[in-house]
N, C-alpha and C. Protein backbone atom coordinates (compact mmCIF):
# COMPACT_ATOMS: atom_id res chain seq x y z
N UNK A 1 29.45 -28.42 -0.75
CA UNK A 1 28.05 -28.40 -1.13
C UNK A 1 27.94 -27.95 -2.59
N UNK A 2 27.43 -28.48 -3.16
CA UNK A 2 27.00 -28.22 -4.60
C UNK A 2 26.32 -26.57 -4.45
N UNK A 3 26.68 -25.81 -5.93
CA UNK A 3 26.00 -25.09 -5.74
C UNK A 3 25.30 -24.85 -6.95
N UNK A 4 23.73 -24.57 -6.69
CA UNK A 4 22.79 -24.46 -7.81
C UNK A 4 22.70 -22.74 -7.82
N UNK A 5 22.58 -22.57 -9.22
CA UNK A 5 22.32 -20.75 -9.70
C UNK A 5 21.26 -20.75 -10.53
N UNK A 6 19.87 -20.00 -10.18
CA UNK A 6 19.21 -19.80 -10.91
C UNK A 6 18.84 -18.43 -11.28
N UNK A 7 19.36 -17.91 -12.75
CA UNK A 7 19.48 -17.02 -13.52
C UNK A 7 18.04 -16.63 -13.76
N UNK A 8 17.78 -15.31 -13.69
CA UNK A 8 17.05 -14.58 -14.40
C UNK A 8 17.52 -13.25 -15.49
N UNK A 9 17.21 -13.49 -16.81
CA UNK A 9 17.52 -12.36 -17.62
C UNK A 9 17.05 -11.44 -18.36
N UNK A 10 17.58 -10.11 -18.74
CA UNK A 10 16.58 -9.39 -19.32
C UNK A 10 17.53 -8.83 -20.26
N UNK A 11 16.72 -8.51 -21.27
CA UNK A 11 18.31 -7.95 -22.87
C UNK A 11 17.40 -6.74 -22.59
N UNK A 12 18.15 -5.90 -23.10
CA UNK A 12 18.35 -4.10 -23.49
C UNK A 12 16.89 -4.07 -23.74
N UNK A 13 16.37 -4.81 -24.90
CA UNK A 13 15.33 -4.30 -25.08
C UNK A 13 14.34 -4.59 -24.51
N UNK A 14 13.90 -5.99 -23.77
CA UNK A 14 12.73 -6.13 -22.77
C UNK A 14 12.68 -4.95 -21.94
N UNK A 15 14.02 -4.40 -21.32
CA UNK A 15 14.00 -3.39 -20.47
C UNK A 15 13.37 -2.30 -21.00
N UNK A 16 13.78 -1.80 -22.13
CA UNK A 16 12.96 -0.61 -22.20
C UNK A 16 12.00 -0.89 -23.14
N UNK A 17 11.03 -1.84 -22.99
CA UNK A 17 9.82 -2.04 -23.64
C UNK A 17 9.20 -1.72 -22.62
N UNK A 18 9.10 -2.38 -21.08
CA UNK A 18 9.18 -2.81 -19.89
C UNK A 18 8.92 -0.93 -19.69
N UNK A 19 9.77 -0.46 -19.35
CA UNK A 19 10.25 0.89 -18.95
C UNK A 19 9.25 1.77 -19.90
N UNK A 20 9.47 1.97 -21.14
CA UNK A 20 8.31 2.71 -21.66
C UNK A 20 6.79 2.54 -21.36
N UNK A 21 6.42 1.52 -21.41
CA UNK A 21 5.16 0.99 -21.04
C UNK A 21 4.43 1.35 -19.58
N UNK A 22 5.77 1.12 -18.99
CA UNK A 22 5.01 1.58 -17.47
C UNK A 22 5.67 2.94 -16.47
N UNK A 23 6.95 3.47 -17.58
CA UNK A 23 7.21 4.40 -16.72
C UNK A 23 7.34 5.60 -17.56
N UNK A 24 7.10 5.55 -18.86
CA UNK A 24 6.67 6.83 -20.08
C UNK A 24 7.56 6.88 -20.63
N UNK A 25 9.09 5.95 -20.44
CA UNK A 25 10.09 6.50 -21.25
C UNK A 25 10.59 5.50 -21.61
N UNK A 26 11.99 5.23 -22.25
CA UNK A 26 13.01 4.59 -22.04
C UNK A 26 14.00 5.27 -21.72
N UNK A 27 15.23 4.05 -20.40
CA UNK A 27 16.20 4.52 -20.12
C UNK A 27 17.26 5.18 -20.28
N UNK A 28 17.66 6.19 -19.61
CA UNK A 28 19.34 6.54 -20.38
C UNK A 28 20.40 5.38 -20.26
N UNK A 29 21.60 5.60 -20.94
CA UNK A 29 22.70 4.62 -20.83
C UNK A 29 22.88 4.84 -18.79
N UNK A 30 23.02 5.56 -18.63
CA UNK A 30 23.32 6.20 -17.31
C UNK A 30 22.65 5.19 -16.61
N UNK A 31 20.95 5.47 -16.47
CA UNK A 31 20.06 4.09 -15.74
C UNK A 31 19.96 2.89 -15.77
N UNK A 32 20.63 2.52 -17.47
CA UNK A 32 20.70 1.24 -17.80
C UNK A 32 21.93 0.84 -16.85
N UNK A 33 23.06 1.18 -17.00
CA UNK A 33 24.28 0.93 -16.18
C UNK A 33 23.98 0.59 -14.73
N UNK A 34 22.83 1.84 -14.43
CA UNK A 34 22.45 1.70 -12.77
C UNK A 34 22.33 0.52 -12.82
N UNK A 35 21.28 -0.41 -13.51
CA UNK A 35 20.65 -1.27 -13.16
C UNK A 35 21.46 -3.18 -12.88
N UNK A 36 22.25 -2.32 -14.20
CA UNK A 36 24.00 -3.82 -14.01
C UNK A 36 24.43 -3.47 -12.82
N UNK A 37 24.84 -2.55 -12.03
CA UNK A 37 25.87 -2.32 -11.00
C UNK A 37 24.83 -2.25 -9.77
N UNK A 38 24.02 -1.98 -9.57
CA UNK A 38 23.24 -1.77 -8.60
C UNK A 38 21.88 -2.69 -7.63
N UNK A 39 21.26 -3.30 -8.73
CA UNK A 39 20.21 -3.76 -8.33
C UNK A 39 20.12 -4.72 -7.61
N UNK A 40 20.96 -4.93 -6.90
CA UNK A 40 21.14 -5.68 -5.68
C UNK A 40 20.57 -5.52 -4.45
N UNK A 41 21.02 -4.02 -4.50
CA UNK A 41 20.92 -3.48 -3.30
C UNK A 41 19.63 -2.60 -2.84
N UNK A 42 18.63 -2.96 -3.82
CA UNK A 42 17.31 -2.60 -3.97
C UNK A 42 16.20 -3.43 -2.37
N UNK A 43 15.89 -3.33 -1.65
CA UNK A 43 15.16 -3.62 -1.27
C UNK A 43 14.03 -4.42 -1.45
N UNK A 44 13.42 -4.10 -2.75
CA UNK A 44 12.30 -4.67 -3.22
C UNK A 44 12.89 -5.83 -4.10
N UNK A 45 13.85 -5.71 -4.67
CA UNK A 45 14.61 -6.92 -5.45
C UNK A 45 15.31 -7.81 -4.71
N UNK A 46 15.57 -7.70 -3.82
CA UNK A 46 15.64 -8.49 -2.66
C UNK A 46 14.80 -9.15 -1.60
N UNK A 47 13.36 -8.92 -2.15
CA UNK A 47 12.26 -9.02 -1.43
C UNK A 47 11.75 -10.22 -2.44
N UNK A 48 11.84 -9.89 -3.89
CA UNK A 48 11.41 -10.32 -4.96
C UNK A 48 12.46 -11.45 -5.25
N UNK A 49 13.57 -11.64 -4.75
CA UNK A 49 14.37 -12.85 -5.04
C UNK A 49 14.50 -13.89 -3.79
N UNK A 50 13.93 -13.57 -2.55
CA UNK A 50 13.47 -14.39 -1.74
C UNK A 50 12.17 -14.99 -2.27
N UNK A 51 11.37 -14.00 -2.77
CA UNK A 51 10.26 -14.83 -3.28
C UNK A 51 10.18 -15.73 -4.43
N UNK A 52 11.29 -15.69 -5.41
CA UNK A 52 11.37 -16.22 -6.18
C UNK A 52 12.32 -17.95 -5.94
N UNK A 53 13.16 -17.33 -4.87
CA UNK A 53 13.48 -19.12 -4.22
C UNK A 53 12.69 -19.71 -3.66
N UNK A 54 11.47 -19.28 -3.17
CA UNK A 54 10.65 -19.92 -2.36
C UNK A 54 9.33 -20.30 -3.33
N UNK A 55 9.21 -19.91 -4.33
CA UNK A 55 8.29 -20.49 -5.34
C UNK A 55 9.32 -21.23 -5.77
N UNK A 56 10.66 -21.49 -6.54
CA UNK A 56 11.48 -22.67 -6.98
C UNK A 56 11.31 -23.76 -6.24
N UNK A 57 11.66 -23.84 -4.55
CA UNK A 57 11.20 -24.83 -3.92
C UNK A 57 10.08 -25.53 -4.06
N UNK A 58 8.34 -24.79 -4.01
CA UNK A 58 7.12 -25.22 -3.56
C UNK A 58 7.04 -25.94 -5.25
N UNK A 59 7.45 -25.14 -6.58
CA UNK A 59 7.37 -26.25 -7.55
C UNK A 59 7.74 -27.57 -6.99
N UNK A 60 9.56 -27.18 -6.93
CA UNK A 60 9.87 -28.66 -6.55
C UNK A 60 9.18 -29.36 -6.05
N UNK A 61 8.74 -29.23 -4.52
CA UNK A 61 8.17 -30.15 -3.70
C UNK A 61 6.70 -30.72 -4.01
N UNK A 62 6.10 -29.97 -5.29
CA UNK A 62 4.94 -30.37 -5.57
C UNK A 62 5.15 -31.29 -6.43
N UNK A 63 6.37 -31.15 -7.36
CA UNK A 63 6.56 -32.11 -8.47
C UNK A 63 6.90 -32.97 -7.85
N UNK A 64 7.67 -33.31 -6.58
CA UNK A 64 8.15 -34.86 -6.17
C UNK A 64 6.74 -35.41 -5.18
N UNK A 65 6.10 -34.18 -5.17
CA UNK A 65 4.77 -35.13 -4.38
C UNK A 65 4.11 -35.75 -5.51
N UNK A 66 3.71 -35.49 -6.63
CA UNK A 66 3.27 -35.79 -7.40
C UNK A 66 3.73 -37.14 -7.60
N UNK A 67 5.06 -37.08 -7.94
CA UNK A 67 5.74 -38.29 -8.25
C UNK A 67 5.80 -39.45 -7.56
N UNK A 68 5.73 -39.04 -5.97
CA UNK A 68 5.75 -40.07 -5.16
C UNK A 68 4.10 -40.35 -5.40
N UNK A 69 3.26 -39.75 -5.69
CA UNK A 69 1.99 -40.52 -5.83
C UNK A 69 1.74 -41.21 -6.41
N UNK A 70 2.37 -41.47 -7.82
CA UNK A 70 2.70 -42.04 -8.68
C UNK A 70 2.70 -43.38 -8.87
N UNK A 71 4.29 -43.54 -7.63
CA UNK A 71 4.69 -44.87 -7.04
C UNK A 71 3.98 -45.61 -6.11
């Protein structure tokens, strides 16, 4: 089976633009690290990446409805 990967990314500094803005600070190296090694196993990011395959799909399927209307 083919396999498709769809990447989401964030550089150093979105993060702690991100992080200051809504949590008063920016990160230590310490939290930043957390966030490479860890955030997997987050609950809510795992909640948030089911939701994010399931909006990839409903695009899809809207764009090929579209298309088939087309034809």
């Amino acid at each position: 089976m083919e396999e498709i990967l769809l990447t989401v990314e964030f550089d150093t500094d979105e993060i702690q633009s991100f992080a200051e803005a809504n949590f008063g600070r920016e990160l230590t190296k310490v939290e930043l690290d957390e966030i490479k090694m860890s955030w997997y196993l987050d609950e809510d990011v795992c909640w948030s990446r089911t939701q994010l395959l399931a909006s990839a799909i409903k695009m899809a399927i809207k764009s090929s409805d579209i298309e088939l209307a087309k034809s």
